[in-house]
Protein backbone atom coordinates (compact mmCIF):
# COMPACT_ATOMS: atom_id res chain seq x y z
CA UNK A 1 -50.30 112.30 -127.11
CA UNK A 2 -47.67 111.83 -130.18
CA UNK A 3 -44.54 113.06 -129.51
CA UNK A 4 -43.71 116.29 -131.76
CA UNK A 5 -41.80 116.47 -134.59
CA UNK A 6 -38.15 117.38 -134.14
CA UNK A 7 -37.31 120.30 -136.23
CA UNK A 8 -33.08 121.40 -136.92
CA UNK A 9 -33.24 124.95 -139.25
CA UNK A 10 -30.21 125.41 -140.45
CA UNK A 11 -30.16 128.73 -142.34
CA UNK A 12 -27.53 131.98 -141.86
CA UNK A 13 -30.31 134.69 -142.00
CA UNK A 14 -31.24 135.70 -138.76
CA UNK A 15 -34.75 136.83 -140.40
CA UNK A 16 -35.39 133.91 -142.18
CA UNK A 17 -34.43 131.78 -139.10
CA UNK A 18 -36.64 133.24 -136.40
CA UNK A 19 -40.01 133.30 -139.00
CA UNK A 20 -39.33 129.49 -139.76
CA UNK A 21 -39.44 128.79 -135.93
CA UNK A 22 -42.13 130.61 -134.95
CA UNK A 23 -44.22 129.31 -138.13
CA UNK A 24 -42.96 126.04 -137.22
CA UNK A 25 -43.91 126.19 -133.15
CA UNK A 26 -47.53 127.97 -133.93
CA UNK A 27 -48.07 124.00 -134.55
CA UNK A 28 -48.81 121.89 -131.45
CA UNK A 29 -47.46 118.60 -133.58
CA UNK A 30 -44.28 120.08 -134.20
CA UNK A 31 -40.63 121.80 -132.18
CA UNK A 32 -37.74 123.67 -133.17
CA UNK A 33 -35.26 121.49 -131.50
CA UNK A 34 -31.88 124.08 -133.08
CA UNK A 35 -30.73 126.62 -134.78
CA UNK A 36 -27.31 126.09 -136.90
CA UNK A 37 -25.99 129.33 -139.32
CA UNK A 38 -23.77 127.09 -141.33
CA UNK A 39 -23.36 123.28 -141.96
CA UNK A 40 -20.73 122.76 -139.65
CA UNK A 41 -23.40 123.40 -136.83
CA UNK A 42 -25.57 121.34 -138.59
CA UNK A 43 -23.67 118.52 -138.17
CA UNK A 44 -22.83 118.92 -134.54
CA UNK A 45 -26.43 119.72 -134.14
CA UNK A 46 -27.56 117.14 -135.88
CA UNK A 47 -25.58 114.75 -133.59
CA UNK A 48 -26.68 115.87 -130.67
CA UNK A 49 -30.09 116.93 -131.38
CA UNK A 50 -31.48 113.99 -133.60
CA UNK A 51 -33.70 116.09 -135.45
CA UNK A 52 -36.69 114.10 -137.21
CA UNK A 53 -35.89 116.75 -139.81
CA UNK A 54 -33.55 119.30 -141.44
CA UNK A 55 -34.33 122.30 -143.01
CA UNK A 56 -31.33 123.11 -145.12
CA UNK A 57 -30.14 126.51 -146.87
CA UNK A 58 -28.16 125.82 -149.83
CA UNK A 59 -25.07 129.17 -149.64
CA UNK A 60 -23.81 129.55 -145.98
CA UNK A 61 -20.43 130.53 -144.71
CA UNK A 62 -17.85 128.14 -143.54
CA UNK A 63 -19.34 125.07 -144.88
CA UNK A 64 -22.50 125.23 -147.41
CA UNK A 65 -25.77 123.10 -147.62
CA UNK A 66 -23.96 120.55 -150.08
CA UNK A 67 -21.40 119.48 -147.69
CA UNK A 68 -23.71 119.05 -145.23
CA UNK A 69 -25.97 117.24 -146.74
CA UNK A 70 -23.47 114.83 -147.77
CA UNK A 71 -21.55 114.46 -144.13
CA UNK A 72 -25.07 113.72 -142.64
CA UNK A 73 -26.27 111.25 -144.61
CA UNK A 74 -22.90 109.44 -144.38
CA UNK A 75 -23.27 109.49 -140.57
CA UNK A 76 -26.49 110.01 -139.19
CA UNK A 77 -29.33 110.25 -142.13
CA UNK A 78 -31.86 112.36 -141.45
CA UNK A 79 -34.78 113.56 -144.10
CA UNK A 80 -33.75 116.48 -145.18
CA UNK A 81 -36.18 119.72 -146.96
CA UNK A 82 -33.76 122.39 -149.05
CA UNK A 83 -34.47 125.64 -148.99
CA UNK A 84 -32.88 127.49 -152.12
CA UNK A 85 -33.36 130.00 -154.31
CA UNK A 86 -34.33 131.08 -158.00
CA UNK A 87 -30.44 131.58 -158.95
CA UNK A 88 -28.23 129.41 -160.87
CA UNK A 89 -25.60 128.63 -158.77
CA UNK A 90 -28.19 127.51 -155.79
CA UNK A 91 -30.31 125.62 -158.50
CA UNK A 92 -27.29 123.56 -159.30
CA UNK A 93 -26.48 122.86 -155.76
CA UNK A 94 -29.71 122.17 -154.68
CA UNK A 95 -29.90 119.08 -157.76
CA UNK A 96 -26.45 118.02 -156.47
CA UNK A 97 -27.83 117.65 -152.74
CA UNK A 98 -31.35 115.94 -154.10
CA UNK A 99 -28.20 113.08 -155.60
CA UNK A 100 -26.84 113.79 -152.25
CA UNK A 101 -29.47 112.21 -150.14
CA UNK A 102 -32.03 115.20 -149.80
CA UNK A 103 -35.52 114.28 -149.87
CA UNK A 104 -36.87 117.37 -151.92
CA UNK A 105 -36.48 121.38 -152.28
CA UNK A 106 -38.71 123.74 -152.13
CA UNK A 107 -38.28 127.79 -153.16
CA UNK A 108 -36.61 130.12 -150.42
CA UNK A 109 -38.74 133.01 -150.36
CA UNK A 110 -38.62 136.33 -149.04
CA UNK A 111 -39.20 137.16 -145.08
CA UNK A 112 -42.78 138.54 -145.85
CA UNK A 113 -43.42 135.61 -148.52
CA UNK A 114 -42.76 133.06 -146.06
CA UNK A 115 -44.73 134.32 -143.54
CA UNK A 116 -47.59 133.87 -146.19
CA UNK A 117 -46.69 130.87 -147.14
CA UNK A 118 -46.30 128.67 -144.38
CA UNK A 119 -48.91 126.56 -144.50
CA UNK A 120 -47.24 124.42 -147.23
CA UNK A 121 -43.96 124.55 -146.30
CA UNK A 122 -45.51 123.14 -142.92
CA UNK A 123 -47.12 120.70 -145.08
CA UNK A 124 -44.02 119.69 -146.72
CA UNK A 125 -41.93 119.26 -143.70
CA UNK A 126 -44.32 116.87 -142.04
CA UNK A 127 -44.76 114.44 -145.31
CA UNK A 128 -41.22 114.22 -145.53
CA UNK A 129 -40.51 113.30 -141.70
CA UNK A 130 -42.68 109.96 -142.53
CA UNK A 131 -39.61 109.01 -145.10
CA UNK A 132 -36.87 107.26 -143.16
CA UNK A 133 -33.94 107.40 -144.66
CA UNK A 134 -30.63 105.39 -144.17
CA UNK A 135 -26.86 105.61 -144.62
CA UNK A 136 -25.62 107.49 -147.66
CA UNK A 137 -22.31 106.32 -147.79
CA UNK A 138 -21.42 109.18 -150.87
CA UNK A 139 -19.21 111.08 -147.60
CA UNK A 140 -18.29 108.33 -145.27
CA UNK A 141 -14.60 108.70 -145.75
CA UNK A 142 -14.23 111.93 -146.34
CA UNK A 143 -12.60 114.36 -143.44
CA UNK A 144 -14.31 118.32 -143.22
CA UNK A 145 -12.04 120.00 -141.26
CA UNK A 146 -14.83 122.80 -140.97
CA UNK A 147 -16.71 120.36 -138.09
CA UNK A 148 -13.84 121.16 -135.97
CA UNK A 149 -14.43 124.92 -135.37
CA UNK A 150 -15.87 125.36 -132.34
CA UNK A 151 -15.70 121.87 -130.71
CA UNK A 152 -14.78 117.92 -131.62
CA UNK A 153 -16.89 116.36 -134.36
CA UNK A 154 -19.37 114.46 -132.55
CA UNK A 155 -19.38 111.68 -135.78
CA UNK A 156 -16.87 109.40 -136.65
CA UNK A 157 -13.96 110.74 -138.56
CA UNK A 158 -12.33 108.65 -141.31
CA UNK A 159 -8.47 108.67 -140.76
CA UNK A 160 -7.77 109.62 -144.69
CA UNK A 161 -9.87 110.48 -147.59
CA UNK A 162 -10.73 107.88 -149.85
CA UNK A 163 -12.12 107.47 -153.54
CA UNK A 164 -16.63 108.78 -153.04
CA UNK A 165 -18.39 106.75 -155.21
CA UNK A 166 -20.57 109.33 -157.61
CA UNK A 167 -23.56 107.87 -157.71
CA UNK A 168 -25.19 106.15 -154.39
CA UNK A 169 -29.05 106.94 -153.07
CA UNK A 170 -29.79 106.40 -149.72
CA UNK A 171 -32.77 103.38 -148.47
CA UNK A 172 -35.85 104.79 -147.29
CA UNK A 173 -39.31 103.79 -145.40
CA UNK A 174 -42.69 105.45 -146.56
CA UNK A 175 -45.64 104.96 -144.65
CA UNK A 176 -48.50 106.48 -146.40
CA UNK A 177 -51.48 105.90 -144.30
CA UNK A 178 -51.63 102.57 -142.47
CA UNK A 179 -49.41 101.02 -145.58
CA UNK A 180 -45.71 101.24 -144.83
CA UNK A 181 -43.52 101.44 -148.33
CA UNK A 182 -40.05 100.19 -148.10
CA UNK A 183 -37.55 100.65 -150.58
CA UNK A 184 -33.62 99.32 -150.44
CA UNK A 185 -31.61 101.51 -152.70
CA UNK A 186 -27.82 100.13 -153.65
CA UNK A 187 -25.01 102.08 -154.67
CA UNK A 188 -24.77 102.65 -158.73
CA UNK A 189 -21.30 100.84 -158.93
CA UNK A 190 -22.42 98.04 -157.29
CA UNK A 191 -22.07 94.58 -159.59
CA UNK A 192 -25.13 94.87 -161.88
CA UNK A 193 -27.04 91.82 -163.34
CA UNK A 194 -27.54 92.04 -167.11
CA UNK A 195 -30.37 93.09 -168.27
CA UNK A 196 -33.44 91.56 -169.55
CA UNK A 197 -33.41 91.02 -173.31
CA UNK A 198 -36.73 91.99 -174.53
CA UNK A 199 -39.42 89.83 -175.92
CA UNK A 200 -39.28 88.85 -179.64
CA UNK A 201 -43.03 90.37 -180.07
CA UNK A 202 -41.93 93.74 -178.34
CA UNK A 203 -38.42 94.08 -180.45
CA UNK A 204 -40.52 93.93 -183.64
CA UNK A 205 -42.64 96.81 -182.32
CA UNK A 206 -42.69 100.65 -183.70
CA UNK A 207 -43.00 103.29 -181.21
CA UNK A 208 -43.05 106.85 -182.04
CA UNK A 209 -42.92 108.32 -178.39
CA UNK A 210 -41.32 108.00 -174.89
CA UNK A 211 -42.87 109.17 -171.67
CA UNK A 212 -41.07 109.37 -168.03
CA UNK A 213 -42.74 110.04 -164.84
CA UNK A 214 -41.21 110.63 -161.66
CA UNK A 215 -41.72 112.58 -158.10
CA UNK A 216 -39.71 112.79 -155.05
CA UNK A 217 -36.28 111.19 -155.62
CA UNK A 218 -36.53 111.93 -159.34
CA UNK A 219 -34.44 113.84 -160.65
CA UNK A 220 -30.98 111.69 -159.89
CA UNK A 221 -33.15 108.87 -161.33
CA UNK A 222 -33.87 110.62 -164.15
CA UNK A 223 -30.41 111.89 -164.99
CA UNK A 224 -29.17 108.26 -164.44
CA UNK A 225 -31.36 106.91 -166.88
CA UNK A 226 -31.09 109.43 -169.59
CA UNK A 227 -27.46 109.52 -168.96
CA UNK A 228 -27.20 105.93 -170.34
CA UNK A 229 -29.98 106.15 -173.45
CA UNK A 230 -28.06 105.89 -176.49
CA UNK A 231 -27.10 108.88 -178.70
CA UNK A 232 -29.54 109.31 -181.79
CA UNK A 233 -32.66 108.31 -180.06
CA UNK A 234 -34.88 108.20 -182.93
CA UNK A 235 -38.07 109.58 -180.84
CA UNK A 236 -38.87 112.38 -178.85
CA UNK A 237 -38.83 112.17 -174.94
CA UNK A 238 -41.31 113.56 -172.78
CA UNK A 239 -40.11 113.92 -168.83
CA UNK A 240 -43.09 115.01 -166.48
CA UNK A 241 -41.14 115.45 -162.53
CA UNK A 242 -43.17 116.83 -160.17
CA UNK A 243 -40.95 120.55 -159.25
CA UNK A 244 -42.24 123.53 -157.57
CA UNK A 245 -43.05 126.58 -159.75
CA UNK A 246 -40.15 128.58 -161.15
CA UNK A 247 -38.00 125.36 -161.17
CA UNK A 248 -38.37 123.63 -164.52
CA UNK A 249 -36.02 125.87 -166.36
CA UNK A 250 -33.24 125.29 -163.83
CA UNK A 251 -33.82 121.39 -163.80
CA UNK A 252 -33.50 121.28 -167.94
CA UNK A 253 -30.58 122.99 -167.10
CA UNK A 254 -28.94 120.58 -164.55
CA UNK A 255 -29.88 117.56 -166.74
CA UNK A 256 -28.33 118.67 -169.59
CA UNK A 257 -25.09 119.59 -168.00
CA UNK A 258 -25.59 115.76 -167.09
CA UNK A 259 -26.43 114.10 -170.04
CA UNK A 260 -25.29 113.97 -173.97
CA UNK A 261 -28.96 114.11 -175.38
CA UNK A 262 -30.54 117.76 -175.73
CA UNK A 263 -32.89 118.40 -173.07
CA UNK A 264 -35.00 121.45 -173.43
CA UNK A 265 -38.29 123.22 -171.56
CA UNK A 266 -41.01 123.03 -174.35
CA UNK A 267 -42.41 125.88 -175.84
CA UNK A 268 -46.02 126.04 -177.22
CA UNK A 269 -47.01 124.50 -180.80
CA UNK A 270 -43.35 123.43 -180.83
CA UNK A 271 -43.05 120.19 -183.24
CA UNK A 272 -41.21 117.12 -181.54
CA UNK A 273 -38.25 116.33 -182.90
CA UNK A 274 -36.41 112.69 -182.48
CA UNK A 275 -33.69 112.86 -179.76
CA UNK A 276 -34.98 115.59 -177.46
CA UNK A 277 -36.17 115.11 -174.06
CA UNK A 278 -38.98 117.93 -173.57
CA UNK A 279 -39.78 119.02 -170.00
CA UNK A 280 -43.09 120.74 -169.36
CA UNK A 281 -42.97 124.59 -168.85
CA UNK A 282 -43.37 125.78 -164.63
CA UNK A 283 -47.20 125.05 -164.15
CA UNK A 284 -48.36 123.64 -167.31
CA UNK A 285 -49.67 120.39 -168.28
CA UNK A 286 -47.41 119.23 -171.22
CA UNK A 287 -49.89 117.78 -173.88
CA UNK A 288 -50.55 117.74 -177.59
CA UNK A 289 -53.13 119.05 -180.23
CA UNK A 290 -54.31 116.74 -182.94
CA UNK A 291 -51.29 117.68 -185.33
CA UNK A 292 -49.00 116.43 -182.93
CA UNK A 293 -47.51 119.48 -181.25
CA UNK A 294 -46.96 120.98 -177.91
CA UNK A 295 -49.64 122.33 -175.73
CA UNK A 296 -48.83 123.95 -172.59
CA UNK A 297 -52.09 123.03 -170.65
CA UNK A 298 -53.61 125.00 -168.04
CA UNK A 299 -56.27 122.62 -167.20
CA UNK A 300 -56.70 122.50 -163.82
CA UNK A 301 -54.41 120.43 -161.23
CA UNK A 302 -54.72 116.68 -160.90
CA UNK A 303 -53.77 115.60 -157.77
CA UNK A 304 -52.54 118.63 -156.84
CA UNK A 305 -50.17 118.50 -159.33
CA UNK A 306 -49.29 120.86 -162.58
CA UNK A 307 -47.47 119.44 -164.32
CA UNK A 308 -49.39 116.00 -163.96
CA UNK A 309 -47.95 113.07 -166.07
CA UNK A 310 -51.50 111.37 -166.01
CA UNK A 311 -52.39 114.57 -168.21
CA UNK A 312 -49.33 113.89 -170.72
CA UNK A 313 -49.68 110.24 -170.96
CA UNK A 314 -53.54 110.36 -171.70
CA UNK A 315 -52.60 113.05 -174.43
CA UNK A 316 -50.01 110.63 -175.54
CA UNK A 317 -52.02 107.81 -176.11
CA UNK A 318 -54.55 109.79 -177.88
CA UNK A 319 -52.15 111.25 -180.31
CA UNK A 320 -49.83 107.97 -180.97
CA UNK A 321 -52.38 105.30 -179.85
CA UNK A 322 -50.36 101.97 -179.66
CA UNK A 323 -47.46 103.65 -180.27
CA UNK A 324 -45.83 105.06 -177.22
CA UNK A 325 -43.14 103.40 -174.79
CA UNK A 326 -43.75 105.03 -171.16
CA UNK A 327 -41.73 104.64 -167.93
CA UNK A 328 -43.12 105.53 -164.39
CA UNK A 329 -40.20 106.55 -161.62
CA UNK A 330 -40.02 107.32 -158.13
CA UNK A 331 -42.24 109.37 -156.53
CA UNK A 332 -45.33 109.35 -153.95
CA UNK A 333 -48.67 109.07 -154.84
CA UNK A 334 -50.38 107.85 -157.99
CA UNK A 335 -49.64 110.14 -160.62
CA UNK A 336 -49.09 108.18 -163.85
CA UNK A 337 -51.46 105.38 -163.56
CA UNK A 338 -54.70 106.38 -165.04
CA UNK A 339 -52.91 107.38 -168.10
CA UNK A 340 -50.66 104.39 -168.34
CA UNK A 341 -54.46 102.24 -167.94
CA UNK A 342 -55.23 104.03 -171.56
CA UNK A 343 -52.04 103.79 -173.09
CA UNK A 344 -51.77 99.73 -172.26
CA UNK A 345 -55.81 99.46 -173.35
CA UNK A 346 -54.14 100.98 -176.30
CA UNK A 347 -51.41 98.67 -177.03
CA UNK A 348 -48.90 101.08 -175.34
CA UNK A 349 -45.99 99.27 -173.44
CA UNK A 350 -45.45 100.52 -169.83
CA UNK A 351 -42.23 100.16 -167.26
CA UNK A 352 -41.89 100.69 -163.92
CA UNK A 353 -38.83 101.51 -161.60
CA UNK A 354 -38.18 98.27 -159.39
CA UNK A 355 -38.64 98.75 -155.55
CA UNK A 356 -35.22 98.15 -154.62
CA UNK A 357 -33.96 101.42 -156.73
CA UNK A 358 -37.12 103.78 -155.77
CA UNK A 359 -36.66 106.24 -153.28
CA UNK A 360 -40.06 106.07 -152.65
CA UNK A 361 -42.04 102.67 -154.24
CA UNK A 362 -45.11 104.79 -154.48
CA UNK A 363 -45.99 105.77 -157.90
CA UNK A 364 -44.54 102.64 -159.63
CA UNK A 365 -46.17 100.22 -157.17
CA UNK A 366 -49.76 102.24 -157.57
CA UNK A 367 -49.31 101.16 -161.33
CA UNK A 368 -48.17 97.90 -161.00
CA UNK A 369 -50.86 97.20 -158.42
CA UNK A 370 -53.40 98.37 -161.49
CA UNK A 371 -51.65 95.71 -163.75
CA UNK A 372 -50.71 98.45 -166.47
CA UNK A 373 -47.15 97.64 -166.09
CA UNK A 374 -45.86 95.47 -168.59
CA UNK A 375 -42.29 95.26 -167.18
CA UNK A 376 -40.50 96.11 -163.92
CA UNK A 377 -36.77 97.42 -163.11
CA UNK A 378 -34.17 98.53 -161.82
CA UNK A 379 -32.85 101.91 -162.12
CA UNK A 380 -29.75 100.66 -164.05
CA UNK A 381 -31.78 98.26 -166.54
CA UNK A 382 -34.16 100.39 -167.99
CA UNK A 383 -31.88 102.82 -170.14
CA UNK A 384 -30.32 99.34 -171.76
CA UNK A 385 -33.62 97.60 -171.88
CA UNK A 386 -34.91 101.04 -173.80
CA UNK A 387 -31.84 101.10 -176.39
CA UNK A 388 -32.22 97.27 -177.26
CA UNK A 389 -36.03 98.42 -178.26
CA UNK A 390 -34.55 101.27 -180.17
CA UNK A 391 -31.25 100.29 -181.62
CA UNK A 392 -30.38 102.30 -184.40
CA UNK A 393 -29.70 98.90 -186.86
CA UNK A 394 -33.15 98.68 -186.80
CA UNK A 395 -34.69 101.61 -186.28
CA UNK A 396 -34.90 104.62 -188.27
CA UNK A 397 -37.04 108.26 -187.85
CA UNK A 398 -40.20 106.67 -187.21
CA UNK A 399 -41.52 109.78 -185.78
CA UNK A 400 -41.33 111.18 -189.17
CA UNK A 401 -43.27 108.90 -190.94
């Protein structure tokens, strides 16, 4: 018999706590192995404990979900599932804890809510206990006094504080299936090689449109990309991440408190303008009619999936055939590649995130396996390969035209 999932809640409702473990032991394959009410337990816990997951709450007394997060994947990385709610504050800490080293969040919802909705948040939890995740060295020097409330910190403690790098993703393993996918992610202020120049032919081309995909691990991608495209970007941007319901809103919020380009939730029969990155509305397909403008599809799911970026990028190529520059991130699955098929059949020119930078090599290596992808690389070369393709000395409003 497999040995059951090891389960750590870590939550300061009392409520909230005991319907999460008895939804989580009416499974035979799974085990509450703890209970923590704040991080600092958490971290004890999860050094004693060795959870094969965490189940995080985002606002809890004494030390929060964001602290956590970060102490244990310094010391003992575990995959980690946030709980957190509609409100701003949680929103933003919940992004900060996906750059953090959580896997993924999903909505808190209400005692009676979760009752009824346990069968995915089961669902969730045992995807996510596949991914393996390694040291996230973001916290490794840093001392949290809060550890020591009750008892000695069972993890090493740094002797003084010491300069956190901002940027650095955590290595994980995917098995999907009987195919294991490995990924080795470095820190972002690692030495970087230079990036490739592009190709003569490509340089001379005229692209009216950018599409991004990503999944899990996507949104710190994505804000480290956009971060570093160039101001005046001279076509519209189109961002399909795969987020629960009710969360699209809250993640053009968090990207544009990260980046200098406007980033916006589109709005139906809304006309694309150059330098905006448009994010589909909370379960809507993000498309276009045949003037060009902004449908918010509700076409049924692909993949289980709404928004789904094969839906966008088949839209795209049918409204700027041979004309549109696409990008396919992290993520599981294979979202992304039967539109990226048309857009290349198309003339359409497609990249993919390397494997070493993916925090899951699943949706970029189900297009490269297709041969759609015309390119492949890192995280930190494909904003500067982008801009080279773009840069303003030779480019001017082609979307206009």
């Amino acid at each position: 018999m497999a040995e059951r999932i090891k389960v750590l809640i870590v939550d300061d409702s009392p409520t909230v706590s005991r319907i999460l473990t008895e939804m989580i032991e009416s499974d035979p394959t799974m085990m509450v192995v703890g209970v923590a009410t704040n991080g600092a337990e958490a971290i004890r816990m999860t050094s004693r404990l060795h959870p094969n997951i965490i189940t995080m709450d985002v606002n809890m007394p004494h030390m929060g979900g964001l602290e956590a997060t970060e102490y244990i994947m310094a010391h003992q990385p575990t995959p980690i599932l946030v709980l957190t709610a509609f409100g701003k504050h949680d929103l933003n800490l919940s992004f900060k804890m996906l750059s953090a080293g959580a896997l993924e969040f999903i909505e808190k919802p209400d005692a009676l809510a979760l009752a009824q909705q346990g069968g995915h948040l089961l669902s969730r939890i045992k995807l996510l206990t596949r991914i393996k995740v390694i040291t996230h060295p973001r916290a490794k020097n840093r001392v949290y006094q809060d550890i020591l409330l009750d008892e000695p910190p069972p993890l090493e403690k740094a002797p003084t504080p010491a300069r956190i790098p901002a940027d650095i993703r955590p290595t994980v393993k995917l098995s999907q299936g009987t195919a294991p996918l490995t990924v080795n992610l470095v820190p972002a202020d690692q030495p970087e090689t230079t990036p490739p120049k592009p190709p003569y032919e490509l340089m001379q081309r005229r692209f009216k449109a950018v599409g991004i995909a990503a999944s899990t691990g996507g949104p710190p991608a994505l804000a480290r990309l956009l971060k570093e495209i160039m101001p005046g970007f001279p076509v519209p941007i189109f961002v399909v991440q795969h987020i629960p319901a009710g969360f699209s809103q809250g993640l053009a919020e968090w990207l544009q408190s990260e980046i200098r380009l406007k980033v916006k939730q589109a709005e139906e029969g809304e006309k694309p303008l150059p330098g905006v990155i448009y994010l589909p509305a909370d379960d809507r397909h993000l498309v276009f009619n045949r003037m060009g403008r902004i449908h918010l599809s509700t076409e049924p799911d692909r993949f289980g999936l709404r928004p789904n970026a094969d839906f966008t990028f088949l839209s795209m190529a049918a409204t700027w055939p041979g004309e549109t520059l696409t990008v396919v991130l992290t993520g599981m699955g294979r979202d992304g590649t039967e539109g990226m098929r048309r857009l290349s059949e198309l003339n359409g020119y497609n990249i993919a995130q390397d494997e070493a930078s993916s925090v899951i090599f699943g949706m970029p290596k189900a297009a490269i396996d297709a041969g759609v992808i015309h390119q492949v690389l890192p995280l930190s070369h494909i904003a500067p390969f982008i801009n080279q393709i773009f840069r303003p000395a030779r480019t001017k409003d082609l979307f206009t035209k």
